[in-house]
Protein backbone atom coordinates (compact mmCIF):
# COMPACT_ATOMS: atom_id res chain seq x y z
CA UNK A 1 46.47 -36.97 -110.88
CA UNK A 2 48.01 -38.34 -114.37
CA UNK A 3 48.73 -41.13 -115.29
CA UNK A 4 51.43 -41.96 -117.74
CA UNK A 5 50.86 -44.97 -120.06
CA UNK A 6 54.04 -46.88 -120.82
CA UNK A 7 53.91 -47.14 -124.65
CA UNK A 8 54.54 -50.50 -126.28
CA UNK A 9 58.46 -49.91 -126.44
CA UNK A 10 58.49 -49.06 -122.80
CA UNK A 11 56.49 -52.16 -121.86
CA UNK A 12 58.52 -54.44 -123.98
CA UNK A 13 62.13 -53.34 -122.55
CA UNK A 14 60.62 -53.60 -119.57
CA UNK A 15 59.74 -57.40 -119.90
CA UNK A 16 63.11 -57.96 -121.82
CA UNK A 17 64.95 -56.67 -118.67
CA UNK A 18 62.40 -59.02 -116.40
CA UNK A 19 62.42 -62.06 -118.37
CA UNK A 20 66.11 -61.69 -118.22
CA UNK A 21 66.46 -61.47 -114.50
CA UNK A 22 64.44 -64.49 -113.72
CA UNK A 23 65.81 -66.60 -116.43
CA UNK A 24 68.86 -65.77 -114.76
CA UNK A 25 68.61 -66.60 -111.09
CA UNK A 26 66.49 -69.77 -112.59
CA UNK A 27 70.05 -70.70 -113.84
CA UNK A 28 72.12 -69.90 -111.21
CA UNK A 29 69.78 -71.89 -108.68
CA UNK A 30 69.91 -74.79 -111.04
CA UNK A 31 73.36 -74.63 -110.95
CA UNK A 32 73.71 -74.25 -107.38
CA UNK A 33 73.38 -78.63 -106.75
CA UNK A 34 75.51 -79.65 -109.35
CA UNK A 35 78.67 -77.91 -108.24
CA UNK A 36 77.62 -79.13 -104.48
CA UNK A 37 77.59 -82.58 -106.42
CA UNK A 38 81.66 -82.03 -106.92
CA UNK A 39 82.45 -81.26 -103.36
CA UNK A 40 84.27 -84.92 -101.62
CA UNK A 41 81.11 -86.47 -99.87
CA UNK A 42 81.46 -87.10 -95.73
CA UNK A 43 82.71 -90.55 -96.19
CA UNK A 44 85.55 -89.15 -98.05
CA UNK A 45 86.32 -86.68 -96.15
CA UNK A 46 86.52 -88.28 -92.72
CA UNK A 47 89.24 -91.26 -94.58
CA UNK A 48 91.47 -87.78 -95.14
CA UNK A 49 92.70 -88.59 -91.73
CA UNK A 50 93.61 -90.90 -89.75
CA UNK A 51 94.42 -90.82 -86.00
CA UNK A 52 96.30 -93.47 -84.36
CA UNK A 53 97.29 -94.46 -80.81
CA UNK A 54 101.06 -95.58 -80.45
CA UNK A 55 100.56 -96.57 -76.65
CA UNK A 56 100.04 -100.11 -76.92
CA UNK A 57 103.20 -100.76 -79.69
CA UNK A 58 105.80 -102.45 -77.91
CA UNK A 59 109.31 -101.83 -79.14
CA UNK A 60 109.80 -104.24 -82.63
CA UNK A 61 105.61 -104.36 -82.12
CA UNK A 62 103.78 -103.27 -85.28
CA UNK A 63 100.21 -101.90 -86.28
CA UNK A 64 98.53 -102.02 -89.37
CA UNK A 65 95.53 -99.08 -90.23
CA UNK A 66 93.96 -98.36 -93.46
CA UNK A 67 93.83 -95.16 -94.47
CA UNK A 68 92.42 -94.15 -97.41
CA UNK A 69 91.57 -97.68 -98.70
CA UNK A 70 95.42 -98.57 -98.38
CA UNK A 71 96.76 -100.24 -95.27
CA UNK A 72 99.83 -98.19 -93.10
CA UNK A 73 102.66 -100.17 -91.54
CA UNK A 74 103.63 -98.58 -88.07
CA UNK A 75 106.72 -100.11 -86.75
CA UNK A 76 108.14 -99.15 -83.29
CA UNK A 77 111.37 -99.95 -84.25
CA UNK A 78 114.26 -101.12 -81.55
CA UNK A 79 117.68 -99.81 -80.92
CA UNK A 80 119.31 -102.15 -83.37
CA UNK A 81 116.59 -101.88 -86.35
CA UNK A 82 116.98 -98.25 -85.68
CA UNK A 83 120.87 -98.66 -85.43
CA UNK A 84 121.00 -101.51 -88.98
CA UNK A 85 118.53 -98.50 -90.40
CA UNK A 86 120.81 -95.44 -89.95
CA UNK A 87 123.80 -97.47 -91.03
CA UNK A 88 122.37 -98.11 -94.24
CA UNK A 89 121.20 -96.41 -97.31
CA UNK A 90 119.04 -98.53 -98.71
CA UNK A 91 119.85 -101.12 -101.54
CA UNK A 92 117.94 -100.30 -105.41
CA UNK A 93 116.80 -96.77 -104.40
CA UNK A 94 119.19 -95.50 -101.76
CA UNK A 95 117.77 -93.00 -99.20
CA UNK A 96 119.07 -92.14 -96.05
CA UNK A 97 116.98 -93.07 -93.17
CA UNK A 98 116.41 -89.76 -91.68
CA UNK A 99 114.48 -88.73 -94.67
CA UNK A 100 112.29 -91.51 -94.20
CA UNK A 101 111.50 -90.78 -90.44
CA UNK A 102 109.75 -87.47 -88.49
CA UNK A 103 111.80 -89.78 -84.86
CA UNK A 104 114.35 -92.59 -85.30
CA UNK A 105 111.82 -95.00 -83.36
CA UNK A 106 108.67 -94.88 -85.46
CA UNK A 107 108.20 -95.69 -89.01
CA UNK A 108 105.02 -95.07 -90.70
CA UNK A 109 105.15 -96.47 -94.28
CA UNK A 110 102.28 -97.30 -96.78
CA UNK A 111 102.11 -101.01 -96.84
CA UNK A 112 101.86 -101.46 -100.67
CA UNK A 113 104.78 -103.22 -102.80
CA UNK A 114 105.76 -100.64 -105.02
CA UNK A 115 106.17 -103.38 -107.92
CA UNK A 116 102.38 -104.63 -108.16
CA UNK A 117 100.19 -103.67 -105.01
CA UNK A 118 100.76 -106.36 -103.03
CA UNK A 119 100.81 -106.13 -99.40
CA UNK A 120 104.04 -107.53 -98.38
CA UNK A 121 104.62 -109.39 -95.01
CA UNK A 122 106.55 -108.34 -92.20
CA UNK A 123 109.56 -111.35 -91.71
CA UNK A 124 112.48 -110.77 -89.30
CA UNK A 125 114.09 -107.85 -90.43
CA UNK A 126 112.22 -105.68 -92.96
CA UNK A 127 109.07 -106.78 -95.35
CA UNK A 128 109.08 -109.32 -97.98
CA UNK A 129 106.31 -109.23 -100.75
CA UNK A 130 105.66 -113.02 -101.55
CA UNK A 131 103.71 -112.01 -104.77
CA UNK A 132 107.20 -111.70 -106.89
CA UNK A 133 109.99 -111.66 -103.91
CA UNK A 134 110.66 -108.28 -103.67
CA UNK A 135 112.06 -107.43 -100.07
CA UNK A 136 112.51 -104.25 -98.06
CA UNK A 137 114.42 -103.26 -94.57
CA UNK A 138 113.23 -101.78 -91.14
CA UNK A 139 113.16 -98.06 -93.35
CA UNK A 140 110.81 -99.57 -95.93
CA UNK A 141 113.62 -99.04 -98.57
CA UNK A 142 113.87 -101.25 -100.90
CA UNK A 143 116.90 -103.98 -101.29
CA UNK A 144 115.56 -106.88 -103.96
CA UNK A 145 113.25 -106.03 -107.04
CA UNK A 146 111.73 -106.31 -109.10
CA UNK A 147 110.12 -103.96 -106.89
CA UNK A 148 111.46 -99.78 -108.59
CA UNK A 149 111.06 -98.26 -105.63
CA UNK A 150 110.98 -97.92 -101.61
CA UNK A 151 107.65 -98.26 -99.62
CA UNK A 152 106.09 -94.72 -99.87
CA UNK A 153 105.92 -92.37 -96.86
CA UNK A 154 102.37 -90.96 -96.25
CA UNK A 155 102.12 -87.25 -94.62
CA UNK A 156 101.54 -87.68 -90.78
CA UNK A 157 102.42 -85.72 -88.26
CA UNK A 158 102.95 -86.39 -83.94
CA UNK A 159 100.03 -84.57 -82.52
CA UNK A 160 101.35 -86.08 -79.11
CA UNK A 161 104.23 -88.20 -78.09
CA UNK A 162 101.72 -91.43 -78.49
CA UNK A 163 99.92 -89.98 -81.29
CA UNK A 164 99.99 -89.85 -84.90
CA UNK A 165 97.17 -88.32 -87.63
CA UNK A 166 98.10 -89.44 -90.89
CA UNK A 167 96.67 -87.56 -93.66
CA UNK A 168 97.71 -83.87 -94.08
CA UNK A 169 100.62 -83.03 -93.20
């Protein structure tokens, strides 16, 4: 039986190639947690979504959630706010209330005054923000500034008659 020798050229590729190898995959395991670090953590991920139970909103009722850190107005609106809604577009940023709605009866707007962050307060017909007076109707559009623009419409969707998830759309 013979036995070849690796000469000293041999030997030292051969180590190259090794050293190589395992400084690699030392690298790409080290890497491995850090991009796992970037990933949205649990808590994040379950305030994506938000389910919510329309059951126990009476007509001209409304219901407050948070989702993600931010609370959501839903209003079950009546005939006539549904009727003074559809009849109007809107006062400093006119848009038609249809756009504004997935059905005529339920509103689901972000509850955050679009001038400062303020949470405005629902009076009679519409919100008013008391922070600087800015007010908006039963379609969350705006109709006295300084506020720039209408209350902002979140992505939801009806999973059920009674049942919203707001979060992706």
């Amino acid at each position: 039986m013979v036995t070849e020798a690796l000469n000293d050229g041999d030997r030292r590729n051969f180590l190259i190639k090794l050293t190589s190898v395992v400084g690699g995959a030392g690298v790409a395991a080290t890497c491995v947690p850090f991009v796992a670090s970037m990933n949205p953590s649990s808590d994040v991920l379950a305030k994506a979504e938000t389910e919510v139970d329309l059951t126990n909103i009476t007509p001209g009722g409304m219901h407050t959630v948070a989702w993600q850190g931010k609370p959501v107005f839903i209003l079950h609106r009546t005939p006539e706010q549904i009727k003074a809604s559809t009849e109007s577009n809107g006062g400093l940023q006119p848009e038609a209330d249809s756009n504004r709605v997935q059905k005529p009866e339920w509103l689901v707007v972000i509850g955050v005054c679009t001038h400062m962050g303020c949470v405005p307060n629902k009076e009679g017909p519409g919100w008013e923000c008391h922070c600087h007076g800015s007010q908006y109707d039963d379609s969350g559009r705006v109709i006295r500034g300084p506020a720039p623009k209408n209350l902002e419409v979140p992505p939801y969707r009806f999973v059920a008659d009674n049942k919203i998830v707001i979060g992706k759309a």
